[in-house]
C-alpha atoms as a PDB file:
ATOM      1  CA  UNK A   1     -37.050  62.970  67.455  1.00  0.00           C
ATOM      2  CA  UNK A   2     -37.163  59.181  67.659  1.00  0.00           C
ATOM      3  CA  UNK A   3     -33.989  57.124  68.270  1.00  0.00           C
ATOM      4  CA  UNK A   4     -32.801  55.646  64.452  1.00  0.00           C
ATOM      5  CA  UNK A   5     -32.962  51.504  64.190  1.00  0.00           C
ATOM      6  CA  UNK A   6     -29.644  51.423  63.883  1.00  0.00           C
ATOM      7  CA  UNK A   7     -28.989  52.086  67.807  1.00  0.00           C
ATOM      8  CA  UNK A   8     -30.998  49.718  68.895  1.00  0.00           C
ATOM      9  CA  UNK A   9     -29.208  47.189  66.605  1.00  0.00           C
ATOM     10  CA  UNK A  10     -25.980  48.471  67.513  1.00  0.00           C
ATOM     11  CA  UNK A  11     -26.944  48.101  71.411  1.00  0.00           C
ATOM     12  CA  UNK A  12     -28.426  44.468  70.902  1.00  0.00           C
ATOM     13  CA  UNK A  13     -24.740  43.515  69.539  1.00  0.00           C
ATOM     14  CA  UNK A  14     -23.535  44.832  72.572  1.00  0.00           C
ATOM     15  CA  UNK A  15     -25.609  43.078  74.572  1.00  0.00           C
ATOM     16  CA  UNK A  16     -24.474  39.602  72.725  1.00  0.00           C
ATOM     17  CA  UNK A  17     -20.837  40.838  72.856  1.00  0.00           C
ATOM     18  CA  UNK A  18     -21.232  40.983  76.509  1.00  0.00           C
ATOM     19  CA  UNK A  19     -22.864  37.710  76.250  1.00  0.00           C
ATOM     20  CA  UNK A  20     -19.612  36.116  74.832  1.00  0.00           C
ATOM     21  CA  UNK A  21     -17.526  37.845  77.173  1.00  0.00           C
ATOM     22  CA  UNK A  22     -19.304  36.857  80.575  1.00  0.00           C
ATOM     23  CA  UNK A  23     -19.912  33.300  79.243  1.00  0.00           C
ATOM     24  CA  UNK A  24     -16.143  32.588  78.094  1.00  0.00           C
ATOM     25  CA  UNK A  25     -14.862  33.590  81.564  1.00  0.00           C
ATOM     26  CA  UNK A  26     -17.585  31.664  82.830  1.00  0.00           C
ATOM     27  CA  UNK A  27     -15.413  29.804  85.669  1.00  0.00           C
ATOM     28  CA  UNK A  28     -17.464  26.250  85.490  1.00  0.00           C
ATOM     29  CA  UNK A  29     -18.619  25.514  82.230  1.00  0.00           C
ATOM     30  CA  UNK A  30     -20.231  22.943  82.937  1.00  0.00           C
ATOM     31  CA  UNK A  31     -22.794  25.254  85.575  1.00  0.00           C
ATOM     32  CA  UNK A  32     -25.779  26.782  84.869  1.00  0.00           C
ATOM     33  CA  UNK A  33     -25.822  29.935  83.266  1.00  0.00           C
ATOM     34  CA  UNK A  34     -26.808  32.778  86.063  1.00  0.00           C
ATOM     35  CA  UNK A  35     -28.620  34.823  83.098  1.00  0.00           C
ATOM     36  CA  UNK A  36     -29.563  38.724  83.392  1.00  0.00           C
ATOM     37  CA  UNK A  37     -31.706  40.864  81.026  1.00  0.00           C
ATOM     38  CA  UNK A  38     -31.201  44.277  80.014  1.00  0.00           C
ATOM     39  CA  UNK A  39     -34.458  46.426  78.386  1.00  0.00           C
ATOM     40  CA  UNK A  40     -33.039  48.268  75.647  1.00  0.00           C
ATOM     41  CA  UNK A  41     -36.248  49.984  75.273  1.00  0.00           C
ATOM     42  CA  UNK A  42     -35.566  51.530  78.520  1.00  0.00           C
ATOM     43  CA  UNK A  43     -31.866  52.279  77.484  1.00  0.00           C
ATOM     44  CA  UNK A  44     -32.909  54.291  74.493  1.00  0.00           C
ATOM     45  CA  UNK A  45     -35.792  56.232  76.151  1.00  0.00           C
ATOM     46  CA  UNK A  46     -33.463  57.217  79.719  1.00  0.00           C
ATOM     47  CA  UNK A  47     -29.867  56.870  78.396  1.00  0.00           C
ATOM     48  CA  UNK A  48     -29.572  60.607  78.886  1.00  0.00           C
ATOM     49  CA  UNK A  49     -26.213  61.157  76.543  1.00  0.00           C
ATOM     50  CA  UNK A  50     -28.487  59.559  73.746  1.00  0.00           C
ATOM     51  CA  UNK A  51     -31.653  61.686  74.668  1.00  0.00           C
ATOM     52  CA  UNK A  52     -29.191  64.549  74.147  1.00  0.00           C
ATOM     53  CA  UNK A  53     -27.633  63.520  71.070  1.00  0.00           C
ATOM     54  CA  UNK A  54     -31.189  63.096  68.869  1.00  0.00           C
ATOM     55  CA  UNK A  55     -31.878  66.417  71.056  1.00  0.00           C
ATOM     56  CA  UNK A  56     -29.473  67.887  69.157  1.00  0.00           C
ATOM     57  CA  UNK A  57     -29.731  66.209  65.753  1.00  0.00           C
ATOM     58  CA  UNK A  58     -33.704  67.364  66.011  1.00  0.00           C
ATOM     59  CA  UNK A  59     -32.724  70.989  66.174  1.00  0.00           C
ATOM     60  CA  UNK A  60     -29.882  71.042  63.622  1.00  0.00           C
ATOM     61  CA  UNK A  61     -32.561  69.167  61.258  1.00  0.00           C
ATOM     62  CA  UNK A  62     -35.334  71.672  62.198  1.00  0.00           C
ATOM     63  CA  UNK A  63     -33.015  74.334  61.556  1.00  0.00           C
ATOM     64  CA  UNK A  64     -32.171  73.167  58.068  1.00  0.00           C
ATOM     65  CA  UNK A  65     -35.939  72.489  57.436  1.00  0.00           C
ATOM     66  CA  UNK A  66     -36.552  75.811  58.214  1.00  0.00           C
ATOM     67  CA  UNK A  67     -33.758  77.328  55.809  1.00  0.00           C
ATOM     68  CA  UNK A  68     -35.163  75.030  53.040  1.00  0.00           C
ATOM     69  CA  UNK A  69     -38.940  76.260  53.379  1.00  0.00           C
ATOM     70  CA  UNK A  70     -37.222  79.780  53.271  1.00  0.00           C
ATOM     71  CA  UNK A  71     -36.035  79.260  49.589  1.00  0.00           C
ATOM     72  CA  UNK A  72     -39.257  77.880  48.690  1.00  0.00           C
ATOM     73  CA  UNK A  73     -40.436  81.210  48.180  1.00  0.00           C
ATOM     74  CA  UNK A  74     -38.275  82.142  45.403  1.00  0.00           C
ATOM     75  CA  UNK A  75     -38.102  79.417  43.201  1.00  0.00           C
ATOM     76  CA  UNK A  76     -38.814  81.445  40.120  1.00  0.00           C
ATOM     77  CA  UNK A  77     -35.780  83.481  40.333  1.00  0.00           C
ATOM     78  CA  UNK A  78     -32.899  83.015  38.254  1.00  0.00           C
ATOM     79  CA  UNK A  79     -29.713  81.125  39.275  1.00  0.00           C
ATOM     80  CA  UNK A  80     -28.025  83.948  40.135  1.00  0.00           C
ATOM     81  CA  UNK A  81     -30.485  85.759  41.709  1.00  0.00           C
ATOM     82  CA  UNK A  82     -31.701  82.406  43.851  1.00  0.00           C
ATOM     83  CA  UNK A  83     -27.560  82.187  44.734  1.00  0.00           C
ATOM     84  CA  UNK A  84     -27.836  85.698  46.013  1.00  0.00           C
ATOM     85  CA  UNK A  85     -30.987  84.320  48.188  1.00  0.00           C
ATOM     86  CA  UNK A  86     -28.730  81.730  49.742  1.00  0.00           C
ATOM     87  CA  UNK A  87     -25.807  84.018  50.667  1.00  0.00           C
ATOM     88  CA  UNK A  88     -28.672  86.700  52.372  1.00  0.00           C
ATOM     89  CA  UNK A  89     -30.389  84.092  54.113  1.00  0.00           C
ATOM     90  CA  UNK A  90     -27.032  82.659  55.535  1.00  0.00           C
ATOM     91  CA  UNK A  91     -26.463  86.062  57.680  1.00  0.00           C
ATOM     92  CA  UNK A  92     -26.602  86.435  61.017  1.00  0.00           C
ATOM     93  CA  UNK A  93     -30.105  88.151  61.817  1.00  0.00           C
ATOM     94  CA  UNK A  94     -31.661  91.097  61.775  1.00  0.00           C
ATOM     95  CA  UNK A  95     -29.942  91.780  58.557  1.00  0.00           C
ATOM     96  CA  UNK A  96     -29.294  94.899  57.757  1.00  0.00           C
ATOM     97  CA  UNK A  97     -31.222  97.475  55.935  1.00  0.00           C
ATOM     98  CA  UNK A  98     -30.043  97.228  52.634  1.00  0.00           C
ATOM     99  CA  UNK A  99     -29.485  93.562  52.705  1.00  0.00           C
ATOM    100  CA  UNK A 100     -33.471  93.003  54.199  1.00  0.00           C
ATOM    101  CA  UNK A 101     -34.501  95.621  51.701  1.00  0.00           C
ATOM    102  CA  UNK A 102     -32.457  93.418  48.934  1.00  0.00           C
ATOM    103  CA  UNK A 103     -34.220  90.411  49.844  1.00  0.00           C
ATOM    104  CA  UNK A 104     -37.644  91.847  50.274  1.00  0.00           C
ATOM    105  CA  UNK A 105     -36.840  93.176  46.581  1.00  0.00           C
ATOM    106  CA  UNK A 106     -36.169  89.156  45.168  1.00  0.00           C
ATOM    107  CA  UNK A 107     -39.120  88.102  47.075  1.00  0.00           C
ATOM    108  CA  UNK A 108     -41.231  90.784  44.835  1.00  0.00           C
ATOM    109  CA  UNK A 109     -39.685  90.198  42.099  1.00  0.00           C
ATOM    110  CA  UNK A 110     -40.179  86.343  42.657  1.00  0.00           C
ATOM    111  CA  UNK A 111     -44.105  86.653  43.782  1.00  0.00           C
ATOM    112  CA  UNK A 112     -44.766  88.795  40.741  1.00  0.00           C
ATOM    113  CA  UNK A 113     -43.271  86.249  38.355  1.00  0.00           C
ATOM    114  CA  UNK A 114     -45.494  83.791  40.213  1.00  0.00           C
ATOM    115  CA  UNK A 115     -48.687  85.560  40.109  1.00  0.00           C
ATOM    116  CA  UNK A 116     -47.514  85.621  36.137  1.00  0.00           C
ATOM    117  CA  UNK A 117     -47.465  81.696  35.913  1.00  0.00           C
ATOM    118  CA  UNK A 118     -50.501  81.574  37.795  1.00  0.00           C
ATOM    119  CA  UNK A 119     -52.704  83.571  35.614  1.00  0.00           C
ATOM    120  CA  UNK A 120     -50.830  81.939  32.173  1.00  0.00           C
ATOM    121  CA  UNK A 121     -51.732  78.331  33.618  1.00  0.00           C
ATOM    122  CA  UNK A 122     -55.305  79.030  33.942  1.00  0.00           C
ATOM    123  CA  UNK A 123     -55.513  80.923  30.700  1.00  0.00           C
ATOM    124  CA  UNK A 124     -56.372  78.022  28.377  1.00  0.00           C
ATOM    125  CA  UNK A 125     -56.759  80.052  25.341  1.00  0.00           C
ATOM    126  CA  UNK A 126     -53.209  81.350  25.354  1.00  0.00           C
ATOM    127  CA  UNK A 127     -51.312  83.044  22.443  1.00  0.00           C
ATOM    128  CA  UNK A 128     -47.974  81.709  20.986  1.00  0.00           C
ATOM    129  CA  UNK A 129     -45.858  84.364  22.847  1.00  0.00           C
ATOM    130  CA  UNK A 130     -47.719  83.436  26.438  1.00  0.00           C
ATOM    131  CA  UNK A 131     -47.200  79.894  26.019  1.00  0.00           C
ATOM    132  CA  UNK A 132     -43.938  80.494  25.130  1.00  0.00           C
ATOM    133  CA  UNK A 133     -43.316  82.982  28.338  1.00  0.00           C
ATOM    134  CA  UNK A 134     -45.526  80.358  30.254  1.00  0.00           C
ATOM    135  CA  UNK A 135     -42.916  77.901  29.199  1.00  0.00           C
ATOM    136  CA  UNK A 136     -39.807  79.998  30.219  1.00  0.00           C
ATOM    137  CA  UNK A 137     -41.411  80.432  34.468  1.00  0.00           C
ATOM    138  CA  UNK A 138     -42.030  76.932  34.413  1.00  0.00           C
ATOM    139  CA  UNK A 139     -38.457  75.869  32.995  1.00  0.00           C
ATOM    140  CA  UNK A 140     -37.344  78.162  35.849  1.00  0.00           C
ATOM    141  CA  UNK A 141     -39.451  76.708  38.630  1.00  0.00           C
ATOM    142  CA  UNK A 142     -38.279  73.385  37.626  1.00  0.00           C
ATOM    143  CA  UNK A 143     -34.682  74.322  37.946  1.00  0.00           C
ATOM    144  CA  UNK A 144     -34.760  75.727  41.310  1.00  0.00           C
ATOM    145  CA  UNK A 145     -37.120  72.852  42.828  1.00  0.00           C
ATOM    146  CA  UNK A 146     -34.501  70.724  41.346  1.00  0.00           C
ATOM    147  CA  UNK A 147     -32.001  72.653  43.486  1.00  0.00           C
ATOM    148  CA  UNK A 148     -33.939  72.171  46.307  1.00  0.00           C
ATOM    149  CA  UNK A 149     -34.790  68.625  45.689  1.00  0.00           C
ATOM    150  CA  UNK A 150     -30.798  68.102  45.746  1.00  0.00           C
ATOM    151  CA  UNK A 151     -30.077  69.687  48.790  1.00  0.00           C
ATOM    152  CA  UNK A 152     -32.720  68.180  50.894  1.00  0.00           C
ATOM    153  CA  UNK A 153     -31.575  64.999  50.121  1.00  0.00           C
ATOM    154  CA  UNK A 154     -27.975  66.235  50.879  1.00  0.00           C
ATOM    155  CA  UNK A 155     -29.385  67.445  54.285  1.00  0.00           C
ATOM    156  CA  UNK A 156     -30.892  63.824  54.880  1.00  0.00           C
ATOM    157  CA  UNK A 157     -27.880  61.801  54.205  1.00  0.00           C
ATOM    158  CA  UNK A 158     -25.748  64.337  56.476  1.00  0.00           C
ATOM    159  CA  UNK A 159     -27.907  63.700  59.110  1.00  0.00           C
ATOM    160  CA  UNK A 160     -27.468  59.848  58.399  1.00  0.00           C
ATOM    161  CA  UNK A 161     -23.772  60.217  59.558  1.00  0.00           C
ATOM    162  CA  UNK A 162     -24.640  62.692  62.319  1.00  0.00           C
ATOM    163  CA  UNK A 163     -26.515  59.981  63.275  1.00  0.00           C
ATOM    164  CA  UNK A 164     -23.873  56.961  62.913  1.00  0.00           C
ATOM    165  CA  UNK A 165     -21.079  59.195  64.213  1.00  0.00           C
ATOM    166  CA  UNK A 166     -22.852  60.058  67.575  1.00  0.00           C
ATOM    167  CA  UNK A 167     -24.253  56.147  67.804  1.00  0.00           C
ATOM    168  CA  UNK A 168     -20.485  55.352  67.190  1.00  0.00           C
ATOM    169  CA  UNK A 169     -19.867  57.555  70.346  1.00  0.00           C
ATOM    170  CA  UNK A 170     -21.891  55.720  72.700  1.00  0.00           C
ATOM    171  CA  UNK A 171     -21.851  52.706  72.087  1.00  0.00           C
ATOM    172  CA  UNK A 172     -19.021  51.429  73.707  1.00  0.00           C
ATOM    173  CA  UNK A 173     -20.064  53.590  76.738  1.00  0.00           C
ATOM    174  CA  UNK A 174     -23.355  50.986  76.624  1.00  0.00           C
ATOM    175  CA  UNK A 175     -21.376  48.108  76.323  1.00  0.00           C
ATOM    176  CA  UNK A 176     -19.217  48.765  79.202  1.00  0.00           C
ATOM    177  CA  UNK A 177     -22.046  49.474  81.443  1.00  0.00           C
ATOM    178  CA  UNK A 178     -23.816  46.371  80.778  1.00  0.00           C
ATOM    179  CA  UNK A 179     -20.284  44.515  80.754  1.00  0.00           C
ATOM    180  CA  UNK A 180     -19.161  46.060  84.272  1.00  0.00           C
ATOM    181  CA  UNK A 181     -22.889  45.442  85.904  1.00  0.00           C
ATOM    182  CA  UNK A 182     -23.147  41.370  84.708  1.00  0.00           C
ATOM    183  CA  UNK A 183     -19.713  40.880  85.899  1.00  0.00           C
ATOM    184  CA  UNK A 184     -20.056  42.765  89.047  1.00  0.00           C
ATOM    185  CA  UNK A 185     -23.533  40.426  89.830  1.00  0.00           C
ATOM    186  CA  UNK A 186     -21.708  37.204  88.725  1.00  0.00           C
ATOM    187  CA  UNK A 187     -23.845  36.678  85.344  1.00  0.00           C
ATOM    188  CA  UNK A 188     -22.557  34.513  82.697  1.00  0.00           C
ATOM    189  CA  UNK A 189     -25.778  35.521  80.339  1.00  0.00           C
ATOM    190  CA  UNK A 190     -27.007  38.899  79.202  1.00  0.00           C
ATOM    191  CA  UNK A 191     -30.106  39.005  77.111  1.00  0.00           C
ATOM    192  CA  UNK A 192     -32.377  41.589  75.661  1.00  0.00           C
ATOM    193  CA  UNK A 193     -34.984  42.107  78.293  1.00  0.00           C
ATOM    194  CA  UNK A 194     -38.092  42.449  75.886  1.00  0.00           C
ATOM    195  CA  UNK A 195     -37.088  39.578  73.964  1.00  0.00           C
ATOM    196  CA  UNK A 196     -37.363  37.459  76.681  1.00  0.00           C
ATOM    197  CA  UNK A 197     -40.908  35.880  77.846  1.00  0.00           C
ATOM    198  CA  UNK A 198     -40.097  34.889  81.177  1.00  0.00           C
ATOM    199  CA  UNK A 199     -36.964  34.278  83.425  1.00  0.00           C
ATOM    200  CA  UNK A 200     -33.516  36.815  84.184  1.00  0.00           C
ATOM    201  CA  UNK A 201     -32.901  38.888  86.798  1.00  0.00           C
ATOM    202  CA  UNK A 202     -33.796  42.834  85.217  1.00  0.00           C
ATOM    203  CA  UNK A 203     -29.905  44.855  85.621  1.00  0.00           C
ATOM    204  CA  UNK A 204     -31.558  47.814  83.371  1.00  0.00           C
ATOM    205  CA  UNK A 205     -31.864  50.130  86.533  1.00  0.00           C
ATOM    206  CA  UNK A 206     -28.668  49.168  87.684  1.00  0.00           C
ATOM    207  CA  UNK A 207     -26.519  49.479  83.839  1.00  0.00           C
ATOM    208  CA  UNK A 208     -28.616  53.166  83.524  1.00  0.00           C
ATOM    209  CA  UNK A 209     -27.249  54.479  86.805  1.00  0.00           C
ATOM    210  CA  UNK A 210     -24.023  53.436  85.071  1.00  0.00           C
ATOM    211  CA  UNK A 211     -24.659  55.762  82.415  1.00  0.00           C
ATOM    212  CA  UNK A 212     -26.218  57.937  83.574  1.00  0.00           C
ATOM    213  CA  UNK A 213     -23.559  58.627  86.821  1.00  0.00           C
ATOM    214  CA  UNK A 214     -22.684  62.212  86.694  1.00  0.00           C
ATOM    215  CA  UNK A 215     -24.666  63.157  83.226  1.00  0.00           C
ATOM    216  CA  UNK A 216     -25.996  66.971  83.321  1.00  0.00           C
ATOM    217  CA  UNK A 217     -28.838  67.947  81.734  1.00  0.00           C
ATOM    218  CA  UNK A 218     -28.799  68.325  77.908  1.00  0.00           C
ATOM    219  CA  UNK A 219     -27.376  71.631  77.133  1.00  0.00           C
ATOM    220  CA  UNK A 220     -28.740  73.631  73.945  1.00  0.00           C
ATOM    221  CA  UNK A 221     -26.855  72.750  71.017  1.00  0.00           C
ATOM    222  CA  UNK A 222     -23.857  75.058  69.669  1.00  0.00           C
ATOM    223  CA  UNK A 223     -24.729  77.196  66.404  1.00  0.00           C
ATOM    224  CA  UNK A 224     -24.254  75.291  62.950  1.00  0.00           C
ATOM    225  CA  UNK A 225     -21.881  77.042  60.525  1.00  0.00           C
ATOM    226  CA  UNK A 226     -24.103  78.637  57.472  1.00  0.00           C
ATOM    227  CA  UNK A 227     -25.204  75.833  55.012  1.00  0.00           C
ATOM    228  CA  UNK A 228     -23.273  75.641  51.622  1.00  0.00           C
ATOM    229  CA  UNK A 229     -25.019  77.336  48.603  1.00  0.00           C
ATOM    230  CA  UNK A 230     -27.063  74.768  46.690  1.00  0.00           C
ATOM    231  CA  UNK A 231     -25.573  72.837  43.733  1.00  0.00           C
ATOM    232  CA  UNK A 232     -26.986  73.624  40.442  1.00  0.00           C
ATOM    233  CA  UNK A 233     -29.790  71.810  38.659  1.00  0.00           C
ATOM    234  CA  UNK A 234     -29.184  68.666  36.793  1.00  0.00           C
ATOM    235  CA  UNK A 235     -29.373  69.015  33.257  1.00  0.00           C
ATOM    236  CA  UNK A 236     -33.145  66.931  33.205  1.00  0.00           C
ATOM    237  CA  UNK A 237     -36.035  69.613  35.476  1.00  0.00           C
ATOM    238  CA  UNK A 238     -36.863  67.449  38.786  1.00  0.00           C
ATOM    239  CA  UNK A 239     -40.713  67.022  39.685  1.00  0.00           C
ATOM    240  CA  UNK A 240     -41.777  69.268  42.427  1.00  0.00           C
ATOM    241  CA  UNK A 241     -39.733  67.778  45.643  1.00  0.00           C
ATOM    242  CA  UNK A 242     -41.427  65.989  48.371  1.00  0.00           C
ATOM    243  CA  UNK A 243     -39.930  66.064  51.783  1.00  0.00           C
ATOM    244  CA  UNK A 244     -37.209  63.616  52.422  1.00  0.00           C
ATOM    245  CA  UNK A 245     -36.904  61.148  54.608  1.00  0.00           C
ATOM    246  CA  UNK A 246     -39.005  59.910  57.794  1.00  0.00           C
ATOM    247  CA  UNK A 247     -41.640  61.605  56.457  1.00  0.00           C
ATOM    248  CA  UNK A 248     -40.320  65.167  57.265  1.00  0.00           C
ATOM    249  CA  UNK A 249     -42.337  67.885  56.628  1.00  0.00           C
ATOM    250  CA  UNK A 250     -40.332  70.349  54.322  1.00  0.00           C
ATOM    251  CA  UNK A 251     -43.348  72.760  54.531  1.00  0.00           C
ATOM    252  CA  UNK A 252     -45.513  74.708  52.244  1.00  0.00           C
ATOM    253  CA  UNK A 253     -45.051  77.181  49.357  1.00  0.00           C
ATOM    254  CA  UNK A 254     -46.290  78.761  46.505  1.00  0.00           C
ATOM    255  CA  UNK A 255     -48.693  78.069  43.836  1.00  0.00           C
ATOM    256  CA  UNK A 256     -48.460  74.240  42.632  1.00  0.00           C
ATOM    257  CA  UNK A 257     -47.499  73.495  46.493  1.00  0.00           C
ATOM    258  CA  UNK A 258     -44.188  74.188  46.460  1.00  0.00           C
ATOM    259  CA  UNK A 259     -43.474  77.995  46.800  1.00  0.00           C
ATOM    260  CA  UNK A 260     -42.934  80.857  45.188  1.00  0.00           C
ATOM    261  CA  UNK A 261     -39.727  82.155  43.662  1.00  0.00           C
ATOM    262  CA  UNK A 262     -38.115  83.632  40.201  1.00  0.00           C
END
């Protein structure tokens, strides 16, 4: 998954902090400035700490995805019954027989009560009682895409801070690196090397063997702990939910484009 904007930020403050630094114990102030340019492009596409990080991040927000185009398929369960969902689909897998043979049974339950709305929404000559019962699905699809609305945008912001905390981690690796290579080849200037037209002698090789001294490769990600069950519904139904965030897919469904359910 793409590095977030806010690295790239972060490391172009840490290229000006270094900046400050090499030109303050400049030892003539009066010279001129021996300037050196650093591609932070190149940082956040080799940096391999960072390509593991979003590495990481990727699967832990594919896995999540995944979980939340699970639940799509019962969103016309009840509460309880869509709670019971959660706590099955949290087990380790294979589950066992009577908990697969549970969950196969909401998923019927759920796909029958959707074939229901389906037919009542194209029946436009419907009776009292199937407008009211037509009513009564669609109050309970609302509730449980509202759910699902809630925690998808919970999952987004979480990985917001993933994010932030792992940026946090590295950055004053970067800075170091860059800070240790100007000072070691006697610059007094560090600027961002695609900001710069012409002019600066390129230390990105040099600052990336820095960081990169020792690094292994990426190792697969530990196991998240199971999610936490999805809050209930605000008191207002929630339109059906588009995917949050980046433009992250949070897959298909069932009838109306979200999934099926109780």
């Amino acid at each position: 998954m793409p590095v977030h904007p806010s690295f790239m930020r972060a490391v172009a403050l840490a290229v000006l902090a270094v900046t400050a630094l090499t030109t303050a114990h400049a030892q003539d102030a009066t010279a001129v400035p021996s300037i050196a340019v650093v591609s932070l492009a190149q940082i956040e596409r080799d940096y391999v700490s960072l390509r593991s990080q979003e590495e990481s991040l990727g699967q832990w927000l594919r896995q999540r995805r995944t979980f939340h185009e699970e639940l799509l398929n019962y969103v016309f369960l009840s509460s309880e019954a869509f709670q019971e969902v959660i706590a099955l689909l949290q087990k380790p897998r294979p589950l066992s027989e009577t908990d697969q043979a549970r969950l196969d049974e909401l998923r019927g339950i759920s796909d029958e009560k959707d074939a229901r709305w389906s037919e009542l929404r194209a029946n436009t000559a419907r009776t009292p009682v199937e407008n009211e019962e037509f009513s009564s699905l669609q109050e309970i699809q609302d509730a449980r895409l509202a759910e699902l609305d809630q925690s998808w945008n919970a999952t987004m912001g979480e990985l917001g801070d993933r994010r932030q905390t792992a940026v946090a981690g590295l950055m004053s690796t970067v800075q170091e690196a860059i800070a240790a290579e100007a000072q070691e080849g006697g610059y007094t200037m560090v600027l961002d090397a695609d900001s710069v037209l012409f002019g600066g002698d390129n230390i990105t090789a040099a600052v990336l063997e820095h960081l990169n001294a020792g690094a292994a490769p990426a190792a697969e990600p530990a196991a998240e702990p199971a999610a936490e069950p999805v809050a209930e519904p605000a008191a207002e139904p929630a339109a059906q939910p588009a995917p949050a965030g980046g433009g992250e897919d949070t897959g298909g469904g069932q009838e109306g484009g979200e999934g099926g359910g109780q």
